[in-house]
Protein backbone atom coordinates (compact mmCIF):
# COMPACT_ATOMS: atom_id res chain seq x y z
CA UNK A 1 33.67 25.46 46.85
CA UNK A 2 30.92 23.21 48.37
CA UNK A 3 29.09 20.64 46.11
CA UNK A 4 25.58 22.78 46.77
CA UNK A 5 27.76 25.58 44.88
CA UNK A 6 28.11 23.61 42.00
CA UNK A 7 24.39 22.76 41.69
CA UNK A 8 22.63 23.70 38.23
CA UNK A 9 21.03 27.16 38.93
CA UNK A 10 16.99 26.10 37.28
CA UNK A 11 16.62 29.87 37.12
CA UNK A 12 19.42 30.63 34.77
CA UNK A 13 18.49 31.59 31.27
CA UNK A 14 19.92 29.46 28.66
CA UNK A 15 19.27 29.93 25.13
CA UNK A 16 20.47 28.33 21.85
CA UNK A 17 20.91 29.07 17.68
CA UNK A 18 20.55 27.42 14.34
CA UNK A 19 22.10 28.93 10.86
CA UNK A 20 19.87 27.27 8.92
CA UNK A 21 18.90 27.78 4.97
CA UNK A 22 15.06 27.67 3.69
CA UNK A 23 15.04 24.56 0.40
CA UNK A 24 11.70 23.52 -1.76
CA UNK A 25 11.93 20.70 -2.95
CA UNK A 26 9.88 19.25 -5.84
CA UNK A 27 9.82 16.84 -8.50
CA UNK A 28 8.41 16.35 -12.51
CA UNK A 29 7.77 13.87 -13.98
CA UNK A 30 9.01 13.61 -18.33
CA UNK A 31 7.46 10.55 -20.54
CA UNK A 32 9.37 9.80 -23.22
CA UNK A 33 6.47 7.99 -25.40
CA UNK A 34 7.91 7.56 -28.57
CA UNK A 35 11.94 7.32 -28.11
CA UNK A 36 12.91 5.97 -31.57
CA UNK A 37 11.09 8.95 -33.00
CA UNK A 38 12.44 11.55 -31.07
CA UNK A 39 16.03 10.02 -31.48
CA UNK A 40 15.70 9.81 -35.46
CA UNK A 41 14.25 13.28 -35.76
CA UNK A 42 15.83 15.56 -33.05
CA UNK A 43 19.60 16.34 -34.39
CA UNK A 44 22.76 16.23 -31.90
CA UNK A 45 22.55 20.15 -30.38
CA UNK A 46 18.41 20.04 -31.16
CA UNK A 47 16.29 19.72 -27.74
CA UNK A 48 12.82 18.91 -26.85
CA UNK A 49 11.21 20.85 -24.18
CA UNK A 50 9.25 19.61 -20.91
CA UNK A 51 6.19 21.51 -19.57
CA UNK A 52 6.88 24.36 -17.49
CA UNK A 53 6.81 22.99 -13.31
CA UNK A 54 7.33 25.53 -10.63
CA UNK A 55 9.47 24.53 -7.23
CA UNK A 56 10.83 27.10 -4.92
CA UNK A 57 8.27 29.74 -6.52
CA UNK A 58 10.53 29.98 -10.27
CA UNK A 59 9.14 28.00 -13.15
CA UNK A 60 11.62 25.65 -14.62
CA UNK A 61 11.95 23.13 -17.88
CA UNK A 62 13.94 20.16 -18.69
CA UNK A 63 15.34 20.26 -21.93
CA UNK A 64 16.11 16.47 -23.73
CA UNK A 65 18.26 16.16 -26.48
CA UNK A 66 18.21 12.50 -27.57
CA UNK A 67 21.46 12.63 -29.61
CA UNK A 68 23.03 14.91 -27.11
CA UNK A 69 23.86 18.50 -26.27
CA UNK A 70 26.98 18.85 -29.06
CA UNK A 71 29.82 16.76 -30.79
CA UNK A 72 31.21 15.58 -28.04
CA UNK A 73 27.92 13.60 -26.54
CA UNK A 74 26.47 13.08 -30.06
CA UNK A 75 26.98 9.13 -28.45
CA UNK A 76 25.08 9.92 -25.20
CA UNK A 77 21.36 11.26 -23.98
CA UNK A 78 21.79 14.27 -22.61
CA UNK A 79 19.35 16.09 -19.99
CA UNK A 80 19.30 20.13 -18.61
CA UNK A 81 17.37 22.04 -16.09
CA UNK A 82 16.50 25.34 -17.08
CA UNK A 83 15.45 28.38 -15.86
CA UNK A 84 12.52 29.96 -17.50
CA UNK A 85 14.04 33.19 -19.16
CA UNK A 86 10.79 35.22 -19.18
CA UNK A 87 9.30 34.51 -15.25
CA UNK A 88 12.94 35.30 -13.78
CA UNK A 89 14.64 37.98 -15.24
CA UNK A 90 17.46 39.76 -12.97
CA UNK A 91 17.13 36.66 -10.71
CA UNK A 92 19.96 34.96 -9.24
CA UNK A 93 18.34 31.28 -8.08
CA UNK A 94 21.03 28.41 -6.50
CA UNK A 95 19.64 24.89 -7.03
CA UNK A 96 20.31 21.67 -6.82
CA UNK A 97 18.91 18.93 -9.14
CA UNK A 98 19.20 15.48 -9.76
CA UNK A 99 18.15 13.11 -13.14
CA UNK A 100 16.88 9.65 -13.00
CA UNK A 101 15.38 7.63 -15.16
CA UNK A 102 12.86 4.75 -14.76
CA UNK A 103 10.77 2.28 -17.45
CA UNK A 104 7.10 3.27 -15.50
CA UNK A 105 5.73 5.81 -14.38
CA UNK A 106 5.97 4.48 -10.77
CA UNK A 107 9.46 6.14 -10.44
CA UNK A 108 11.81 5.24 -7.64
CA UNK A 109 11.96 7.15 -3.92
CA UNK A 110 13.36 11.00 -4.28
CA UNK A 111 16.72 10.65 -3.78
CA UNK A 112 18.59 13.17 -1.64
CA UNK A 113 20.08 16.08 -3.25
CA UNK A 114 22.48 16.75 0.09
CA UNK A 115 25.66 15.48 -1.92
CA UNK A 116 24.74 17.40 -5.28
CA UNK A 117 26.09 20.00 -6.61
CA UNK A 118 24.79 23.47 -5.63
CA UNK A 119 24.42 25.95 -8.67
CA UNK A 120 23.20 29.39 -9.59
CA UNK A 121 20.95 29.81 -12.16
CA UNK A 122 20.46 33.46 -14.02
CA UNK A 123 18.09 34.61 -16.68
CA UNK A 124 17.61 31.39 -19.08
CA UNK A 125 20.68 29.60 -17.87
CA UNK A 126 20.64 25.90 -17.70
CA UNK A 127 22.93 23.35 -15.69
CA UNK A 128 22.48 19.80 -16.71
CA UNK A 129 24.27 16.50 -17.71
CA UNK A 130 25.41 16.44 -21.19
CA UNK A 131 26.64 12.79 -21.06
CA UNK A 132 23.23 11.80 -18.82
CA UNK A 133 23.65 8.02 -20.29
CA UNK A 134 25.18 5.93 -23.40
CA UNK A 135 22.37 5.28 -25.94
CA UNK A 136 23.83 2.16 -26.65
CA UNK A 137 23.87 0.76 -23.06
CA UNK A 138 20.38 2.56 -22.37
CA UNK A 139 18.88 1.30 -25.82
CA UNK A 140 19.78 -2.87 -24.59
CA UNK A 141 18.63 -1.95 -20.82
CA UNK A 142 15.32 -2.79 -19.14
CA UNK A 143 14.98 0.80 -18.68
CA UNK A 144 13.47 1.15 -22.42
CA UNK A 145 10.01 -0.70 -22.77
CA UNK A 146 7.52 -0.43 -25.24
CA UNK A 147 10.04 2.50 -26.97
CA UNK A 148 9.36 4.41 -23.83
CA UNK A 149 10.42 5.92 -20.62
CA UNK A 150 10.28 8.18 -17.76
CA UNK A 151 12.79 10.86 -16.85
CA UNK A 152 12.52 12.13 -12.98
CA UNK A 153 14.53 15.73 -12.31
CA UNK A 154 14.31 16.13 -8.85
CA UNK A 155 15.39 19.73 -7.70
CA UNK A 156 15.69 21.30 -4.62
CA UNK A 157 15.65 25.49 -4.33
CA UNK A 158 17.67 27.17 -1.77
CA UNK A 159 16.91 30.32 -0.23
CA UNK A 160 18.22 33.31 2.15
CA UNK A 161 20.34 31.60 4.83
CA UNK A 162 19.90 33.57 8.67
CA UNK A 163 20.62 32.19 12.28
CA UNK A 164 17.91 31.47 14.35
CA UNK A 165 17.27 31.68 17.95
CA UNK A 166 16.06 27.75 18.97
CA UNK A 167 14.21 27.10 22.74
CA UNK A 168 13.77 24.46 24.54
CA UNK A 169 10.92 22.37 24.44
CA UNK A 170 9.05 20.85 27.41
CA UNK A 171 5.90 19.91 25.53
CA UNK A 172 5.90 18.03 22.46
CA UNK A 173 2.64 18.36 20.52
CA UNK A 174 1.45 15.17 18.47
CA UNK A 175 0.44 15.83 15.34
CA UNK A 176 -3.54 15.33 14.55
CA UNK A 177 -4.90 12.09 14.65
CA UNK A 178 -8.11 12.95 13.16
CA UNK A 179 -7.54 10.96 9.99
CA UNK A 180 -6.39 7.89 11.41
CA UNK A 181 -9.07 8.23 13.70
CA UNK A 182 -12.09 8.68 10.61
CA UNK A 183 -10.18 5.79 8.60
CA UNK A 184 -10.22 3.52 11.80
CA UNK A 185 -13.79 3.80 11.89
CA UNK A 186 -14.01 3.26 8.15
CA UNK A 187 -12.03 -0.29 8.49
CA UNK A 188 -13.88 -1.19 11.60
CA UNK A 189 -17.70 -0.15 10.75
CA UNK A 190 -18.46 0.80 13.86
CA UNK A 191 -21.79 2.79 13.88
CA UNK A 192 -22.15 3.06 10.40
CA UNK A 193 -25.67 3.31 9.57
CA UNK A 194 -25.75 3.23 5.53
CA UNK A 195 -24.52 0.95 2.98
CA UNK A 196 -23.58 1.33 -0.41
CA UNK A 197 -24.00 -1.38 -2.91
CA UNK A 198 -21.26 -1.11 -6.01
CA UNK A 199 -21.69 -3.42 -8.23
CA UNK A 200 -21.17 -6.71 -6.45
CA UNK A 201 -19.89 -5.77 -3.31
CA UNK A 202 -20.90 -3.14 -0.40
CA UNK A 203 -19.63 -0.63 1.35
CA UNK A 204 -20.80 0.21 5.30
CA UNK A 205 -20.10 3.89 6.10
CA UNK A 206 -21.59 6.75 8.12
CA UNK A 207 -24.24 9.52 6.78
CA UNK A 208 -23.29 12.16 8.85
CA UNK A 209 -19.40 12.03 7.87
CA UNK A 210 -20.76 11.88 3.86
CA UNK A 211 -22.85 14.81 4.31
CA UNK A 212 -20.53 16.80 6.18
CA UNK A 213 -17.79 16.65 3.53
CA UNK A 214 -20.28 16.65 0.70
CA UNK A 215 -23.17 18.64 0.03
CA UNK A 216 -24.12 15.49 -2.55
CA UNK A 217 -24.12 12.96 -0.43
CA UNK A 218 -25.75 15.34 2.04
CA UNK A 219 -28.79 16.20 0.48
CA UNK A 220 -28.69 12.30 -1.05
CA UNK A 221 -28.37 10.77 2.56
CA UNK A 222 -30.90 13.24 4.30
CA UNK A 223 -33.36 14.23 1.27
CA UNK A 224 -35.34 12.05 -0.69
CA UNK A 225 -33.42 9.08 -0.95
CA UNK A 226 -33.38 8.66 3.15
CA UNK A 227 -36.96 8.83 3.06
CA UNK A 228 -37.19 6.05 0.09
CA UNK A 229 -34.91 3.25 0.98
CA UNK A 230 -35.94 2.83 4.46
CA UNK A 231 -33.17 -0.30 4.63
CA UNK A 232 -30.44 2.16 4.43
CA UNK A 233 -29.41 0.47 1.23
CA UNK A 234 -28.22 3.43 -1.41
CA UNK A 235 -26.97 1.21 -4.97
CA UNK A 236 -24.43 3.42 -6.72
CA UNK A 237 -24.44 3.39 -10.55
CA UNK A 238 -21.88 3.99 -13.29
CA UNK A 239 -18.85 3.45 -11.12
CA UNK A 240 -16.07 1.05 -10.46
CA UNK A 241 -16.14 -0.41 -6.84
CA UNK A 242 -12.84 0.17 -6.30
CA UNK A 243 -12.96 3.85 -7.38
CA UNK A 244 -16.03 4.30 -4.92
CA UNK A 245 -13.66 2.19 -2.31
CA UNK A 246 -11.04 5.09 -2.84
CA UNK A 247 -13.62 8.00 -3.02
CA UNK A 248 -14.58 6.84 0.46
CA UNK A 249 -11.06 6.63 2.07
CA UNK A 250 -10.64 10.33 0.36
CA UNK A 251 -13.98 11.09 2.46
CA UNK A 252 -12.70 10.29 5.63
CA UNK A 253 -8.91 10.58 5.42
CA UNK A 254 -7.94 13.22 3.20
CA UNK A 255 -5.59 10.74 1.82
CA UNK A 256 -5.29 8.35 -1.37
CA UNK A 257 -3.14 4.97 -1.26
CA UNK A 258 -0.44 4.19 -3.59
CA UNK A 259 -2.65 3.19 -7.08
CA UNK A 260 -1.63 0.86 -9.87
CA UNK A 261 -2.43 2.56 -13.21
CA UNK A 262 -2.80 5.73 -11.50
CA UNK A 263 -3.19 7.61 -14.69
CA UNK A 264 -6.18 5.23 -15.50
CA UNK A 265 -7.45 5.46 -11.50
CA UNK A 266 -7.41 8.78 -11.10
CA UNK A 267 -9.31 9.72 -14.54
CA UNK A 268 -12.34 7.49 -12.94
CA UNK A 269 -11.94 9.22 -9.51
CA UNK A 270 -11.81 12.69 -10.78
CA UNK A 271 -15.30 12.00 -12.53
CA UNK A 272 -16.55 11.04 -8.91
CA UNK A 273 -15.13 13.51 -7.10
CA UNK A 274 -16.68 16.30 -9.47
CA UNK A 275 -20.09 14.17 -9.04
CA UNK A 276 -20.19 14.67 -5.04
CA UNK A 277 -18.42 18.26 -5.24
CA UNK A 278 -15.46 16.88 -3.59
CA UNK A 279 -13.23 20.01 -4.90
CA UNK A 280 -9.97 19.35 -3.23
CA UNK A 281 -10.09 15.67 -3.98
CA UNK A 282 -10.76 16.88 -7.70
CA UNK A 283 -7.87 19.12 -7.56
CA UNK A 284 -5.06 16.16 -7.03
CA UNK A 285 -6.63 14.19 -9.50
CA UNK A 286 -6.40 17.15 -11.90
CA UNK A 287 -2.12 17.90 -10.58
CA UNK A 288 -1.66 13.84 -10.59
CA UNK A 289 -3.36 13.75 -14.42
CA UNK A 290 -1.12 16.83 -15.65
CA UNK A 291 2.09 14.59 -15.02
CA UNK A 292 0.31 11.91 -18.03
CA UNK A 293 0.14 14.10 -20.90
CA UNK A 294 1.66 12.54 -23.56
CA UNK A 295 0.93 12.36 -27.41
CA UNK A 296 -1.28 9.01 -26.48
CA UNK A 297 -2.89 10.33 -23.60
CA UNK A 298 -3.48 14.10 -24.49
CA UNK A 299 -6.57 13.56 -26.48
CA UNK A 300 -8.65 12.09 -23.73
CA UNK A 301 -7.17 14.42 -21.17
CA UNK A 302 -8.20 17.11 -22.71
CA UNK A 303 -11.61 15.57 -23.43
CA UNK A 304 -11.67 14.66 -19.94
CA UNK A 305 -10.79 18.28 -18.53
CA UNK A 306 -13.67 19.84 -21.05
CA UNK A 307 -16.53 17.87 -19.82
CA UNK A 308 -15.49 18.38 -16.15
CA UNK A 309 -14.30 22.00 -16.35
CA UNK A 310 -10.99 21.64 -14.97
CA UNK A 311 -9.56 24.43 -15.81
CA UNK A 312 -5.87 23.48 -14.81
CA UNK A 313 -5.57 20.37 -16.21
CA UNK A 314 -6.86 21.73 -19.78
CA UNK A 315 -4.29 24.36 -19.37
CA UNK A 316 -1.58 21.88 -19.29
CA UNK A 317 -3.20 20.12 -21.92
CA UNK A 318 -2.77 23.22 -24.47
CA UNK A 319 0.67 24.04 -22.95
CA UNK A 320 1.80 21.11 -23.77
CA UNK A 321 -0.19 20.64 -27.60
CA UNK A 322 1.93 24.31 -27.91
CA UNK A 323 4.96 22.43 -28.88
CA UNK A 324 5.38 22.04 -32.87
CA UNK A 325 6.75 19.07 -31.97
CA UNK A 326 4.19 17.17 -30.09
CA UNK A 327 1.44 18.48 -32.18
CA UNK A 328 2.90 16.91 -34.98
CA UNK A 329 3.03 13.71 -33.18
CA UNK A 330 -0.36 13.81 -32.05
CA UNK A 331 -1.77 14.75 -35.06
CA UNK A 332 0.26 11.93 -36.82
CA UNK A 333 -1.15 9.74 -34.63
CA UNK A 334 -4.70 10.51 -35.14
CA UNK A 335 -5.20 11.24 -31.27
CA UNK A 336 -7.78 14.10 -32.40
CA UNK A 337 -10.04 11.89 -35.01
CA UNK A 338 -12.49 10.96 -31.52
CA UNK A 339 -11.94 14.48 -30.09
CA UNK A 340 -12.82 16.15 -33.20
CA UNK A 341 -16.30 13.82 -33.71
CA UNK A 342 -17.05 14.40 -29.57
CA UNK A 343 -16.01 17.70 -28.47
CA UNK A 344 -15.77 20.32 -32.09
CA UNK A 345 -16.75 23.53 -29.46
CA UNK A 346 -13.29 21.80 -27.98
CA UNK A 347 -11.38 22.15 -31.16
CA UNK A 348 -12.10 25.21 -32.01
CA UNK A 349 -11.05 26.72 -28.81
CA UNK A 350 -7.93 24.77 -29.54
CA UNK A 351 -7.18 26.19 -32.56
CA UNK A 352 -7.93 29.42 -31.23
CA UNK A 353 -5.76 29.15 -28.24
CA UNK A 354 -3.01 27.53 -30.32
CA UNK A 355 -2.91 30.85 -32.69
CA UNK A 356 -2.08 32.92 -30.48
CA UNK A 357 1.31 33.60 -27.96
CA UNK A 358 2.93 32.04 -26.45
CA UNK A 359 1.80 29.01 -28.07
CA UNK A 360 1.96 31.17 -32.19
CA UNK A 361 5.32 30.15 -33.79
């Protein structure tokens, strides 16, 4: 046979296949606020219940029993994922999870579940780790401060696995640069033609990006105040320079930076997002805030969610007062005495929602 004979024919077809399986993946988020108190009330077999969290399209709990799951880990912490019962019923779901545990809120990197154990989960079963950690090594390591801590359950859902038929690709597609793009010209001020003054320090920007992502700064920046301020000078009042800092990179990005205090952060941005109509940037700040409920933060939460009318984020609020236990605690710790003085129409809607299922005992 000649060499020209053994020449790749460009004309033949040639085709290739994947058996690949769809995952979610997702994360939650537990504070433990008041550890010595859960440990000297919950009994060895007892449990206290997360919020309900939804990956893969099935709602899910973590269930914590501080002097663990029976006899045999009365010594030990010990941590479950469950299935919620009364979303799944007659549902086979195979999962994977994985515990951590972490002294902050700023909780390590998701760690991959590819090594973990894959499990199926029926109506109200639960898979966990019954001897999660020692309470005697856990209560003497740095992972305990201030009599609290953070419990990460990462879990990733598996789906329908199929085969695929894969081509070959002679274009690759970048993805957008639009946002880098907007944020360069952010950093760089180039063409801005409006400042904002924030307390002591000012901020350059660009009307026409402002007004096309928010009808508030819109009719601000070509309305009445254009016409006044002929210096292009616009003072903002009752707000933090750095929260305006991070309202602006929101405006032109779509994205917020890694925050220290994020709870405290993105209270103060959700206030100034729902004062420019900034909806979606609203929306994280109300999913970020949900993962802070605790007994010490529920009562300004809640206060915060009523004045602003986020509907979500109250939700979670009375989800998570629904638990006999945690209602106890907050009422033991007077967390209501401000809410009750600020925001009665509040507390009566509480009471009212807290009568009733699934939240009526």
């Amino acid at each position: 046979m000649s060499p020209a004979a053994c020449r790749a024919d460009p004309s033949r077809p040639s085709s290739t296949s994947a058996i690949v399986a769809d995952t979610e993946t997702g994360d939650h988020l537990l504070k433990i606020g008041c550890y010595s108190r859960t440990k000297a009330t919950t009994p060895t077999g007892s449990f206290l219940s997360s919020a309900m969290f939804t990956v893969g399209g099935h709602r899910w709990r973590i269930d914590y029993y501080p002097n663990g799951e029976s006899a045999d880990s009365a010594d030990y912490i010990s941590l479950f994922l469950l299935l919620d019962e009364k979303a799944t019923k007659n549902v086979k779901v195979q999962a994977q999870f994985k515990f951590q545990i972490s002294s902050t809120d700023q909780v390590k990197k998701a760690p991959s579940l590819a090594s973990t154990e894959v499990n199926t989960y029926g109506e109200g079963s639960s898979w966990g780790r019954a001897k999660f950690i020692k309470r005697e090594d856990f209560e003497k390591s740095n992972d305990l401060r201030d009599d609290s801590f953070v419990i990460r359950c990462d879990v990733a859902v598996i789906g329908e696995i199929r085969t695929e038929i894969t081509t070959t690709t002679f274009v690759t597609v970048p993805p957008p640069e639009l946002n880098q793009q907007l944020g360069d010209l952010l950093d760089t001020e180039k063409g801005a033609d409006v400042v904002f003054q924030v307390g002591d320090e000012t901020f350059a920007a660009h009307r026409c990006v402002l007004a096309a992502r928010s009808p508030v700064f819109s009719a601000e920046l070509y309305g009445l105040m254009k016409e006044g301020d002929t210096a292009g000078v616009v003072r903002i009042e009752d707000m933090e320079a750095q929260v305006f800092k991070l309202l602006l990179r929101f405006v032109y990005t779509e994205t917020l930076p890694e925050m220290e205090e994020e709870d405290v952060m993105c209270q103060h941005l959700l206030v100034a997002a729902d004062r420019y109509n900034l909806q979606r940037l609203k929306l994280i700040c109300e999913e970020r805030l949900c993962r802070y409920i605790a007994v010490a933060t529920v009562g300004n939460i809640l206060a915060l969610a009523d004045q602003h009318h986020c509907d979500g984020l109250k939700k979670a609020c009375f989800h998570f007062l629904g638990s006999q236990a945690n209602l106890s605690a907050v009422i033991a710790a007077d967390a209501f005495e401000h809410l009750s003085r600020s925001c009665p129409t509040l507390m009566k809607e509480l009471v009212a929602v807290l009568s009733l299922p699934p939240y009526h005992a």
